[in-house]
PDB file of N, CA and C in Angstrom:
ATOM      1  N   UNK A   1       0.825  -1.193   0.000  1.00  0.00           N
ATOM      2  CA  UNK A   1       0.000   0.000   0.000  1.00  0.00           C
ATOM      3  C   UNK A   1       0.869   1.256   0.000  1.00  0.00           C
ATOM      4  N   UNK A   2       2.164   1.302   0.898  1.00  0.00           N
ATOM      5  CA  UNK A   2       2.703   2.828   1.374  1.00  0.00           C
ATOM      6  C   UNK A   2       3.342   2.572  -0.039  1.00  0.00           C
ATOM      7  N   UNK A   3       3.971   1.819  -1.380  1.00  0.00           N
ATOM      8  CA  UNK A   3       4.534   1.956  -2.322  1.00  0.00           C
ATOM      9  C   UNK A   3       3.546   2.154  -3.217  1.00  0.00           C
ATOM     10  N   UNK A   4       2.273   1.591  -3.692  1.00  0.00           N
ATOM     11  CA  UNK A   4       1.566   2.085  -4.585  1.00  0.00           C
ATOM     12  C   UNK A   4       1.105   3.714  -4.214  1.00  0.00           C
ATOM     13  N   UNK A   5       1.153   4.091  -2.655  1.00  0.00           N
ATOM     14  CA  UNK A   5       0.701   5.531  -2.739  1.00  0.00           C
ATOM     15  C   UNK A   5       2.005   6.485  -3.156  1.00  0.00           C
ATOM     16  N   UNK A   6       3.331   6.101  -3.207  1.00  0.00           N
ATOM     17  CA  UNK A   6       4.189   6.611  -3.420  1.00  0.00           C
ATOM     18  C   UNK A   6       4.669   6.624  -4.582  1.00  0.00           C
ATOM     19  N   UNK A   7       4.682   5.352  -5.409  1.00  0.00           N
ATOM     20  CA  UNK A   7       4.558   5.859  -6.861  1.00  0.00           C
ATOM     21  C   UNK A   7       3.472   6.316  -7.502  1.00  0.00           C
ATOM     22  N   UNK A   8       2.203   6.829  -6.712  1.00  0.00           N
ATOM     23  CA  UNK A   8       0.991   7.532  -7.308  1.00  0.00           C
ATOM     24  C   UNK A   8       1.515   9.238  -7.175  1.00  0.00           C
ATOM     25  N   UNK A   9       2.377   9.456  -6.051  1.00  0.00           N
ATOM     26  CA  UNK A   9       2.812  11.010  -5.797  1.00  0.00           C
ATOM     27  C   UNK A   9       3.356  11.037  -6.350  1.00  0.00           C
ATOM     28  N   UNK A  10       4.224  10.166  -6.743  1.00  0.00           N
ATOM     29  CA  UNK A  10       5.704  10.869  -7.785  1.00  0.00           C
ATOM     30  C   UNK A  10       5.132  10.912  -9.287  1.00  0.00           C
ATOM     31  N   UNK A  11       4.688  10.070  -9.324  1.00  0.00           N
ATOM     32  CA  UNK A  11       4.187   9.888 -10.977  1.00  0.00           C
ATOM     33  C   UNK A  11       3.068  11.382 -11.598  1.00  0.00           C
ATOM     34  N   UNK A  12       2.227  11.828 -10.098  1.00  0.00           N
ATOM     35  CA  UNK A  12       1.991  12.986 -10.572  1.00  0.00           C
ATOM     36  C   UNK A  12       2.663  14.566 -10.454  1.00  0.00           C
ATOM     37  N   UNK A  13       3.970  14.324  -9.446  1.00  0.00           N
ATOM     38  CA  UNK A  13       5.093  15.021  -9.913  1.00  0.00           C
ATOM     39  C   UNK A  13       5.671  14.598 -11.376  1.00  0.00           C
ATOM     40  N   UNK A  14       5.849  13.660 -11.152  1.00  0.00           N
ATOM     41  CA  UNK A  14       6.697  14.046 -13.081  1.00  0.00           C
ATOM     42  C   UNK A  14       5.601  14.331 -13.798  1.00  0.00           C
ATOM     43  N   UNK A  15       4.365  14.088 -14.067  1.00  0.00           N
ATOM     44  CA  UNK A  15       3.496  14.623 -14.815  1.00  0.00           C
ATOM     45  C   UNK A  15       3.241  16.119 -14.911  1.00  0.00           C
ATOM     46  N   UNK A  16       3.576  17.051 -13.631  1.00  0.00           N
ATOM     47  CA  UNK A  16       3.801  18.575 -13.787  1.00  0.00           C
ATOM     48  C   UNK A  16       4.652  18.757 -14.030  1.00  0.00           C
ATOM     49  N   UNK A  17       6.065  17.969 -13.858  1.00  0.00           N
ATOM     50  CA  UNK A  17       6.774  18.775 -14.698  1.00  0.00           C
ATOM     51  C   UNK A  17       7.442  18.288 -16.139  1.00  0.00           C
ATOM     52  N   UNK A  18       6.789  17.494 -16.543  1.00  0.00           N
ATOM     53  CA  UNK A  18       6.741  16.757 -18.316  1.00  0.00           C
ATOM     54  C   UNK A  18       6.019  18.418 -18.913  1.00  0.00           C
ATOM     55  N   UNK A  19       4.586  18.681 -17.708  1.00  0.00           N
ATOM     56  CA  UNK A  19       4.379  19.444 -18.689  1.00  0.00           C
ATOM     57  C   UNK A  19       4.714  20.807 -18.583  1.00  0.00           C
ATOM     58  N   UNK A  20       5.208  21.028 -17.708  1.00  0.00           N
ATOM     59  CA  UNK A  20       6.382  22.507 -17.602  1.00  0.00           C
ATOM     60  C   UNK A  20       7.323  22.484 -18.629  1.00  0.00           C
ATOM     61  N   UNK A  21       7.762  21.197 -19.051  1.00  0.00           N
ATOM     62  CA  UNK A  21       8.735  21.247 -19.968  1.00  0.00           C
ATOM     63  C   UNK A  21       8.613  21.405 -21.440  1.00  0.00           C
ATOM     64  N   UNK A  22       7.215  21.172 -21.418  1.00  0.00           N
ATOM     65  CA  UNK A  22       6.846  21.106 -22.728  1.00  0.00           C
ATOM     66  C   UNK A  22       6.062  22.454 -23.161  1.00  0.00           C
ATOM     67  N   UNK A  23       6.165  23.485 -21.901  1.00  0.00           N
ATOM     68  CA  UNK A  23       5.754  25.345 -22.144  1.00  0.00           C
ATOM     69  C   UNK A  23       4.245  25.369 -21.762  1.00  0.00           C
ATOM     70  N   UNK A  24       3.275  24.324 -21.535  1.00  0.00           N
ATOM     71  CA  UNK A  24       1.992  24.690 -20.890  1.00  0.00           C
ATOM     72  C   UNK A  24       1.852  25.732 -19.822  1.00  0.00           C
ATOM     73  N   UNK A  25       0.748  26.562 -20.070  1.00  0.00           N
ATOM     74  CA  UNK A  25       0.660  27.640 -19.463  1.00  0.00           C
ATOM     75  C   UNK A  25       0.134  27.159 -17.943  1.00  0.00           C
ATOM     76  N   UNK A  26       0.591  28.096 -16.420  1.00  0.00           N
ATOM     77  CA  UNK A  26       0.217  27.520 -15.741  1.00  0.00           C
ATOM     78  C   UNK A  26      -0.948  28.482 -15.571  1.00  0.00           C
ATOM     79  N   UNK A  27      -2.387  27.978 -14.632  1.00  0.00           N
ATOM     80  CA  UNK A  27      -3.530  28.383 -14.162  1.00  0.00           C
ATOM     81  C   UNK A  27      -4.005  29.079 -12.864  1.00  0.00           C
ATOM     82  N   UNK A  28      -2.703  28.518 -12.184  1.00  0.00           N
ATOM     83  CA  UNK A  28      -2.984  28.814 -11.146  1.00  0.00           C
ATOM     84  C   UNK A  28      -2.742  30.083 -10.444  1.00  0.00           C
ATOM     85  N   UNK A  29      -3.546  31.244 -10.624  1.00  0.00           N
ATOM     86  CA  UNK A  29      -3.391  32.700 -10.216  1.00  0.00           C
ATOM     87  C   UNK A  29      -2.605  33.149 -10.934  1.00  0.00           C
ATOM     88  N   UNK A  30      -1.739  33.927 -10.168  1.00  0.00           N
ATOM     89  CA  UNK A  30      -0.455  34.461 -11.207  1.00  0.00           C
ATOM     90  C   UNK A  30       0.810  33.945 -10.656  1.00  0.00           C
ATOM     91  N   UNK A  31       0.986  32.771 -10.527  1.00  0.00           N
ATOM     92  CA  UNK A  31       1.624  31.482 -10.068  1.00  0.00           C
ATOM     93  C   UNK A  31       2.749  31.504 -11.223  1.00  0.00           C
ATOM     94  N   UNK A  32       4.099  31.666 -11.505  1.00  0.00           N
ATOM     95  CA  UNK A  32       4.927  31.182 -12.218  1.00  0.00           C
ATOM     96  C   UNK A  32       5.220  29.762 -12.391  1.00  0.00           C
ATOM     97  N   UNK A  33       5.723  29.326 -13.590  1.00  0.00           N
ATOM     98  CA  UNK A  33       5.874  28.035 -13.697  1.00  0.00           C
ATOM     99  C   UNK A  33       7.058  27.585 -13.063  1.00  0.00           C
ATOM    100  N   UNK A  34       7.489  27.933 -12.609  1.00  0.00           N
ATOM    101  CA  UNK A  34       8.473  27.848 -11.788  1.00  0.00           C
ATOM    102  C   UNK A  34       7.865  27.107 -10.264  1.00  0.00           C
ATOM    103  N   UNK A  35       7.217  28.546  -9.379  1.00  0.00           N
ATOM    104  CA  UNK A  35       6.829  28.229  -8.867  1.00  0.00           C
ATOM    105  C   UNK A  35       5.563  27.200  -8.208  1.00  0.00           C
ATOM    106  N   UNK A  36       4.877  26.817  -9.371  1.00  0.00           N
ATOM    107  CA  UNK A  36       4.183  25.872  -9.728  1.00  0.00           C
ATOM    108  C   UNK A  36       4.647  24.593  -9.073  1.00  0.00           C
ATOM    109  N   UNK A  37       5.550  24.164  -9.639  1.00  0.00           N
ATOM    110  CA  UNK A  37       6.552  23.517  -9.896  1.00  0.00           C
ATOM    111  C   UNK A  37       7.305  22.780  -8.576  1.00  0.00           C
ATOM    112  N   UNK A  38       7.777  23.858  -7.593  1.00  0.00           N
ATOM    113  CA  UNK A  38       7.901  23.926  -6.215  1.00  0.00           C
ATOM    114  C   UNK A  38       7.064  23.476  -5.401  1.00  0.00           C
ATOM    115  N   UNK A  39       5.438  23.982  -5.617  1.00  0.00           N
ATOM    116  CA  UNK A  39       4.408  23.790  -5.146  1.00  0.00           C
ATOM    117  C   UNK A  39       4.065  22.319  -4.950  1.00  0.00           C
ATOM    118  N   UNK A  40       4.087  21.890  -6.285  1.00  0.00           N
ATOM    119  CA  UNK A  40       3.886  20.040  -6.525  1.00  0.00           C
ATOM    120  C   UNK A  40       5.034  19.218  -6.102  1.00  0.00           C
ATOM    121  N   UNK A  41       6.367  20.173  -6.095  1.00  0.00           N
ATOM    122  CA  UNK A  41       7.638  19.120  -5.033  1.00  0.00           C
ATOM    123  C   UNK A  41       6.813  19.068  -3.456  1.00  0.00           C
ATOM    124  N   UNK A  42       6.923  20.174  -3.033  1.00  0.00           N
ATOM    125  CA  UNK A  42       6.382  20.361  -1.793  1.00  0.00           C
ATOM    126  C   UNK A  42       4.994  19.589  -1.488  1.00  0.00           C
ATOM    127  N   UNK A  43       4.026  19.487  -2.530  1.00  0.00           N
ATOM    128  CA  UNK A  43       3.170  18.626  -1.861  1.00  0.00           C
ATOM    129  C   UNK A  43       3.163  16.931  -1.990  1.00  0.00           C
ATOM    130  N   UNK A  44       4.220  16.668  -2.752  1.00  0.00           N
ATOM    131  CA  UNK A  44       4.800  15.471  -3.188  1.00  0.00           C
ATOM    132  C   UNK A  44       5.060  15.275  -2.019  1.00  0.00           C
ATOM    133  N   UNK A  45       6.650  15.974  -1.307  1.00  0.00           N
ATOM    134  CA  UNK A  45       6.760  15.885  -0.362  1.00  0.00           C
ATOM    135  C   UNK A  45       6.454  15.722   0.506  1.00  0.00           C
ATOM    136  N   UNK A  46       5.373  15.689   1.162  1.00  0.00           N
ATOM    137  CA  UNK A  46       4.750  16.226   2.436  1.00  0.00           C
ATOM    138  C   UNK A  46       4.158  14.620   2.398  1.00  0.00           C
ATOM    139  N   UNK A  47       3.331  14.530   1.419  1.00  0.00           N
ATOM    140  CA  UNK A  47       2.561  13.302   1.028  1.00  0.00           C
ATOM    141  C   UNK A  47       3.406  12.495   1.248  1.00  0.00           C
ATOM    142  N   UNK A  48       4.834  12.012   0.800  1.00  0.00           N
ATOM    143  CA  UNK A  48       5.520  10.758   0.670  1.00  0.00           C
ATOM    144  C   UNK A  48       6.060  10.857   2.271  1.00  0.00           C
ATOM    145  N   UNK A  49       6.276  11.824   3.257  1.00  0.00           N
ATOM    146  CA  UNK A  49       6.451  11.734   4.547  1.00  0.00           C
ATOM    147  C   UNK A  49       5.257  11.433   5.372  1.00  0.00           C
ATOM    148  N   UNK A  50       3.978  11.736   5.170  1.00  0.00           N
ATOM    149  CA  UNK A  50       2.914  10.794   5.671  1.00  0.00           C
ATOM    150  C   UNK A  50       2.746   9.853   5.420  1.00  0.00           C
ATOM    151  N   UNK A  51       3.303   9.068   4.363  1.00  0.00           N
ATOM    152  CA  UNK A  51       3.048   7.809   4.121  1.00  0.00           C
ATOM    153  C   UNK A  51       4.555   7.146   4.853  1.00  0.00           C
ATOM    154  N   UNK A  52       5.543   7.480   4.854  1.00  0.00           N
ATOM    155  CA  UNK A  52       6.010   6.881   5.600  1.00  0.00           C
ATOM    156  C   UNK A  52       6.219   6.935   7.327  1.00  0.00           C
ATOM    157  N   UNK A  53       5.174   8.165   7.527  1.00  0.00           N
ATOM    158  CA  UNK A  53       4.578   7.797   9.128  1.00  0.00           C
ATOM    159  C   UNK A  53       4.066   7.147   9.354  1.00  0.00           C
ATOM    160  N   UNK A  54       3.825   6.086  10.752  1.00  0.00           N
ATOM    161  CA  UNK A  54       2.932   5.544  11.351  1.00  0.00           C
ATOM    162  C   UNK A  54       1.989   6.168  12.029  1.00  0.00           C
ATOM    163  N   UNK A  55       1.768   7.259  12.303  1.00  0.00           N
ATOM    164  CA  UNK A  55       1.331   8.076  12.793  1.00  0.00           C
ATOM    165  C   UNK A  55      -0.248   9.045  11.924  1.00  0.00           C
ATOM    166  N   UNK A  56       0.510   9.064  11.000  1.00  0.00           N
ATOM    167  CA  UNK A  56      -0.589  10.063   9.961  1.00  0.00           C
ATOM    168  C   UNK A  56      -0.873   8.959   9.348  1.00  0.00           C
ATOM    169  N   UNK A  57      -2.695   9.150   8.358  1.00  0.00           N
ATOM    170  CA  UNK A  57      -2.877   7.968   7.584  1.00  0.00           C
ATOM    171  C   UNK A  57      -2.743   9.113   6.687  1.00  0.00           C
ATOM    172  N   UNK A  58      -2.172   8.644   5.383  1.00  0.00           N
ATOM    173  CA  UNK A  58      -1.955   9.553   4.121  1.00  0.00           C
ATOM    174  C   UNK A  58      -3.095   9.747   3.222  1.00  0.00           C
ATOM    175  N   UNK A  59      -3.882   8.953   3.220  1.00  0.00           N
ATOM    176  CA  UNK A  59      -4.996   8.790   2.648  1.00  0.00           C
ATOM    177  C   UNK A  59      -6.415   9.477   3.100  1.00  0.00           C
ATOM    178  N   UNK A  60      -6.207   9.579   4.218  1.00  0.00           N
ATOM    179  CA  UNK A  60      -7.272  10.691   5.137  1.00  0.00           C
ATOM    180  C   UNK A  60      -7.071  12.128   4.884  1.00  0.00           C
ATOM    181  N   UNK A  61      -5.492  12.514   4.458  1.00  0.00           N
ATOM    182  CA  UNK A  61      -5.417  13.848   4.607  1.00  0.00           C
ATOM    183  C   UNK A  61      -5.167  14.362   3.356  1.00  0.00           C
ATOM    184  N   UNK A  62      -5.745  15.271   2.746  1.00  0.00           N
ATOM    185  CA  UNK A  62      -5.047  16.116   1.741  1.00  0.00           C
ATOM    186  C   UNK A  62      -3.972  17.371   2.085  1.00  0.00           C
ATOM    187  N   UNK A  63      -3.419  17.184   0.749  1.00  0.00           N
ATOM    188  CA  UNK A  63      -2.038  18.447   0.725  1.00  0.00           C
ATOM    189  C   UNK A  63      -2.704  19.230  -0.419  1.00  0.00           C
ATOM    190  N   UNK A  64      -2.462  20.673  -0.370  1.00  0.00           N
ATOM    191  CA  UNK A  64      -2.365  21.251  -1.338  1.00  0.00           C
ATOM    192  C   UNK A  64      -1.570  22.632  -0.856  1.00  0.00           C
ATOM    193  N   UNK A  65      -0.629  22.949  -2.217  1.00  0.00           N
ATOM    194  CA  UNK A  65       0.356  24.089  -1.779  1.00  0.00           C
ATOM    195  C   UNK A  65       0.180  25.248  -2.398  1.00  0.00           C
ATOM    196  N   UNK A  66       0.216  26.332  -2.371  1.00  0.00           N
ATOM    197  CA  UNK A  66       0.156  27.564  -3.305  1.00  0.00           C
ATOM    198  C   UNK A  66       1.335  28.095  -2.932  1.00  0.00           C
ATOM    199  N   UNK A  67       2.051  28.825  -3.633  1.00  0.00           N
ATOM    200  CA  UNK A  67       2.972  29.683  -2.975  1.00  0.00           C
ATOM    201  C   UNK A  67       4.105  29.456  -1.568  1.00  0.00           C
ATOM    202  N   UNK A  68       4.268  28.301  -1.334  1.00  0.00           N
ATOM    203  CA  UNK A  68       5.025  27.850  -0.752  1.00  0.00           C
ATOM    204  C   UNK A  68       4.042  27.905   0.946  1.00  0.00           C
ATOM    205  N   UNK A  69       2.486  27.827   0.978  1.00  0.00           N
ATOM    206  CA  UNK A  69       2.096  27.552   2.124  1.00  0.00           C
ATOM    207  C   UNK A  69       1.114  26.548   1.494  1.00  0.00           C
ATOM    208  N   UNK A  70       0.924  25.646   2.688  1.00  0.00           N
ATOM    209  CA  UNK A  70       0.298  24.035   2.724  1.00  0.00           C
ATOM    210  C   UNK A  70      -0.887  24.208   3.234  1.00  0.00           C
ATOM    211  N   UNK A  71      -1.820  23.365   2.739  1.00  0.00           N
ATOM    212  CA  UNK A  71      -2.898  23.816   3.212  1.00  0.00           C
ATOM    213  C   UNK A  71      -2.936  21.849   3.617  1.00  0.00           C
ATOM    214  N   UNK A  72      -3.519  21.378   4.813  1.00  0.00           N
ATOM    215  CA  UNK A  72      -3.835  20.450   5.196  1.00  0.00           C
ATOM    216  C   UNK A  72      -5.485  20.170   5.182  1.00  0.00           C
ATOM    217  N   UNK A  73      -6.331  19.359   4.598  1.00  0.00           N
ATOM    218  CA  UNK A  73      -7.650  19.200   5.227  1.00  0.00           C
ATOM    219  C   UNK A  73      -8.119  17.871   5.107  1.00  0.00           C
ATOM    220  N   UNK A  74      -8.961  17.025   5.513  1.00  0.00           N
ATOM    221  CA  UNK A  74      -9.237  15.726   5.906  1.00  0.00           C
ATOM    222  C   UNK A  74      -9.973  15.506   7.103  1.00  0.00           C
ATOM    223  N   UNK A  75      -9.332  14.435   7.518  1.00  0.00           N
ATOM    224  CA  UNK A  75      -9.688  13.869   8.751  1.00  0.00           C
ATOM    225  C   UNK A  75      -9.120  12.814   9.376  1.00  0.00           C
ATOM    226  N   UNK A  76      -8.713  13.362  10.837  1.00  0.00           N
ATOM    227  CA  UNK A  76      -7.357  12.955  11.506  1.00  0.00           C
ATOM    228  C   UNK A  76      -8.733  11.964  12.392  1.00  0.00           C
ATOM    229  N   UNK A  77      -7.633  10.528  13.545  1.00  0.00           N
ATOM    230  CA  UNK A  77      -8.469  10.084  14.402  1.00  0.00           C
ATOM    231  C   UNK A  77      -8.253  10.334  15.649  1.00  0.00           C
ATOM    232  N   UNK A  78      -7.140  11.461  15.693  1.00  0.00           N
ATOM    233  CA  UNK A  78      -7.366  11.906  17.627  1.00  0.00           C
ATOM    234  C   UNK A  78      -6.560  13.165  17.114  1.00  0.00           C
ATOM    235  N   UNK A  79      -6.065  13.820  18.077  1.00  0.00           N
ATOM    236  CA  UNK A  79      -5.486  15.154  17.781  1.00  0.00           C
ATOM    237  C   UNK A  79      -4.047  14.741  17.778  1.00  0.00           C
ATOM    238  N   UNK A  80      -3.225  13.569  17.970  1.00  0.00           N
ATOM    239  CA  UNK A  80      -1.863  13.697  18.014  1.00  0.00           C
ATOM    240  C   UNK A  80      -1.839  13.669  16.570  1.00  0.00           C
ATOM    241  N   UNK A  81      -2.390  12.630  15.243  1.00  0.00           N
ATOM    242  CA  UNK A  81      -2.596  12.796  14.289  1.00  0.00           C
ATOM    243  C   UNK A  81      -2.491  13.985  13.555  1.00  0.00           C
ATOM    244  N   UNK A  82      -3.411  14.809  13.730  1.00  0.00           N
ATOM    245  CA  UNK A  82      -3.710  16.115  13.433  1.00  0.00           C
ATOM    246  C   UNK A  82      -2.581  16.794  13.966  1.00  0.00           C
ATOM    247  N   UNK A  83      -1.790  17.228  14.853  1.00  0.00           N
ATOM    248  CA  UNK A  83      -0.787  17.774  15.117  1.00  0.00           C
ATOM    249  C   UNK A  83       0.169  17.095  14.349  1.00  0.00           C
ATOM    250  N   UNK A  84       1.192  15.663  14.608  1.00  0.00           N
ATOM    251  CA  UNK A  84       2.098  15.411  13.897  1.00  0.00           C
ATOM    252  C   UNK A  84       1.723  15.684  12.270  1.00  0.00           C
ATOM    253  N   UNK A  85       0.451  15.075  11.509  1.00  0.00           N
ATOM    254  CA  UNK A  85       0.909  15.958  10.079  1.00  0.00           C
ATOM    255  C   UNK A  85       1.083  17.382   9.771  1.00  0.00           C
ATOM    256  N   UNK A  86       0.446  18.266  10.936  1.00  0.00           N
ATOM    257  CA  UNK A  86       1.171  19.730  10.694  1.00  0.00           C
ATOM    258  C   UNK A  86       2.311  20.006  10.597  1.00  0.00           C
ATOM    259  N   UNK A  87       3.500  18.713  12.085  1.00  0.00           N
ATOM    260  CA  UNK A  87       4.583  18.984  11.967  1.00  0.00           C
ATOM    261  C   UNK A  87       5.340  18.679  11.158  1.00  0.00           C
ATOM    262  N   UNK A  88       4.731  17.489  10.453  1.00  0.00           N
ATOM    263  CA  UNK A  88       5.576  16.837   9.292  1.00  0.00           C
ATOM    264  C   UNK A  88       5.516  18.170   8.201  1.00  0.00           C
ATOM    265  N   UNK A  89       4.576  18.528   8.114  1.00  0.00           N
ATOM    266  CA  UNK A  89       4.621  19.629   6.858  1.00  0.00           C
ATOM    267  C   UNK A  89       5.406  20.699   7.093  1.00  0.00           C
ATOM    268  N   UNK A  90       5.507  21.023   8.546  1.00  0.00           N
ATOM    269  CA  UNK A  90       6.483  22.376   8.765  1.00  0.00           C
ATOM    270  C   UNK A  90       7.839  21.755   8.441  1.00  0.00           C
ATOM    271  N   UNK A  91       8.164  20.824   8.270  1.00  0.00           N
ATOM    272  CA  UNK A  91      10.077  19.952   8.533  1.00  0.00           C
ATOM    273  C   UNK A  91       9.986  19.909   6.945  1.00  0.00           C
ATOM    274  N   UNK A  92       9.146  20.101   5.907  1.00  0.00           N
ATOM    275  CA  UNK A  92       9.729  19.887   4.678  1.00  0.00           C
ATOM    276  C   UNK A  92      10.255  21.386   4.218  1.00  0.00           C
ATOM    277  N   UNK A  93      11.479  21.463   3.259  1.00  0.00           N
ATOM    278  CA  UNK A  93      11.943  22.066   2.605  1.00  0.00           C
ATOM    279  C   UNK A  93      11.150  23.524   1.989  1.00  0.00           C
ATOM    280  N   UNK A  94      11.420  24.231   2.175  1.00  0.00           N
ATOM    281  CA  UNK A  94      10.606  25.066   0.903  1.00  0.00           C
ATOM    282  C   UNK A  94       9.226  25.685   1.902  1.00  0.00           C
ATOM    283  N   UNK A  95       8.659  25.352   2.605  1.00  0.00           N
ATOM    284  CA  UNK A  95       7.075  25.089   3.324  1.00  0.00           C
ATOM    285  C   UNK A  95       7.320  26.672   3.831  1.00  0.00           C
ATOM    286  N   UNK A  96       6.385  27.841   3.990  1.00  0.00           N
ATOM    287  CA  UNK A  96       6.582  29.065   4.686  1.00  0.00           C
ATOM    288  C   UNK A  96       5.726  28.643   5.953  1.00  0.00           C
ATOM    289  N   UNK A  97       4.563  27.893   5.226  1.00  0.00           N
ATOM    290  CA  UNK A  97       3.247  28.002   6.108  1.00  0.00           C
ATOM    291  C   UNK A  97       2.576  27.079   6.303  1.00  0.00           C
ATOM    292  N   UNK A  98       1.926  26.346   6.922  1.00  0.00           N
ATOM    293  CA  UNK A  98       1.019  25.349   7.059  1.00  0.00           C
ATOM    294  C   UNK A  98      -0.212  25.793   8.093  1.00  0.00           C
ATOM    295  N   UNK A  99      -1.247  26.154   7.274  1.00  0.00           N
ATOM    296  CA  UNK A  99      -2.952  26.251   7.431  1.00  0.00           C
ATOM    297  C   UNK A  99      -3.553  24.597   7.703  1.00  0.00           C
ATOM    298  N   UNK A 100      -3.669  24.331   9.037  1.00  0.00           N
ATOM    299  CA  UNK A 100      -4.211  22.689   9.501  1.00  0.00           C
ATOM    300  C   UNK A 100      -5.293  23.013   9.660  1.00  0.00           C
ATOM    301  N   UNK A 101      -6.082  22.667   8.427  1.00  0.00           N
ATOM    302  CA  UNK A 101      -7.448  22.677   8.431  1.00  0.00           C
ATOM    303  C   UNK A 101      -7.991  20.851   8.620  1.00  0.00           C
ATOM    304  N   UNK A 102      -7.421  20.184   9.293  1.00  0.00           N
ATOM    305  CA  UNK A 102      -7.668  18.892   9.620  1.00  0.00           C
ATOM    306  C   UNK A 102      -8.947  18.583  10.572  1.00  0.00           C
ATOM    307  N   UNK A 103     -10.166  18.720  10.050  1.00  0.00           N
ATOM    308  CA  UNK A 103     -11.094  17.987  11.401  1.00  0.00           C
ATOM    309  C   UNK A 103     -10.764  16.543  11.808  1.00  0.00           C
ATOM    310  N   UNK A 104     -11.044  16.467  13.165  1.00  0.00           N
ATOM    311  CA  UNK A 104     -11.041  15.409  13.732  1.00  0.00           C
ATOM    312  C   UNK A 104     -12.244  14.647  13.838  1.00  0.00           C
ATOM    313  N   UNK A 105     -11.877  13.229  13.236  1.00  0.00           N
ATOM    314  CA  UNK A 105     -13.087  12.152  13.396  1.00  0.00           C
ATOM    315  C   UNK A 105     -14.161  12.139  14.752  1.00  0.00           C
ATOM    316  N   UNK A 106     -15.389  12.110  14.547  1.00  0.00           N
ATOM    317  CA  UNK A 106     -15.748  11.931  15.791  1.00  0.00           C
ATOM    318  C   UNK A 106     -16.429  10.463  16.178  1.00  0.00           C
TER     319      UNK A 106
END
């Protein structure tokens, strides 16, 4: 399971940047392709370190990055959950910000 979710992140990292390379315009605000680019390392990132926690389920939580801040939302099953994937997201590279919009299961 933690390898099929990990070659599902990477595979849609190289898919942004196959098509960065190939001059597609990006959409997202006034987002450079560059920074685009960063955005999908960083949420690659974040993703392939929840999956190799025991702690976070990777599959409960979404990543999404703009501008070098993370936005977390899902659903954690107690609050240590919900705290450690915030912290995992603050320890990656690049990250300014992390918004833990994670509800907790009830």
């Amino acid at each position: 399971m933690n390898t099929t979710l990990r070659i599902t992140v990477l595979s849609a990292l190289l898919g942004v940047a196959s098509l960065t390379f190939h001059g597609c315009a990006v959409q997202r605000g006034q987002e450079s392709v560059g920074a685009y680019v960063d955005d999908a390392t960083i949420t690659a990132q974040v993703k392939s370190r929840f999956i190799d926690s025991k702690l976070v389920d990777a599959s409960a939580i979404s990543v999404e990055t703009m501008t070098g801040t993370v936005l977390l939302s899902g659903f954690a099953k107690n609050p240590l959950e919900k705290t450690t994937a915030e912290h995992i997201a603050r320890q990656v590279r690049g990250v300014r910000s992390v918004k833990n919009e994670i509800a907790l299961r009830p």
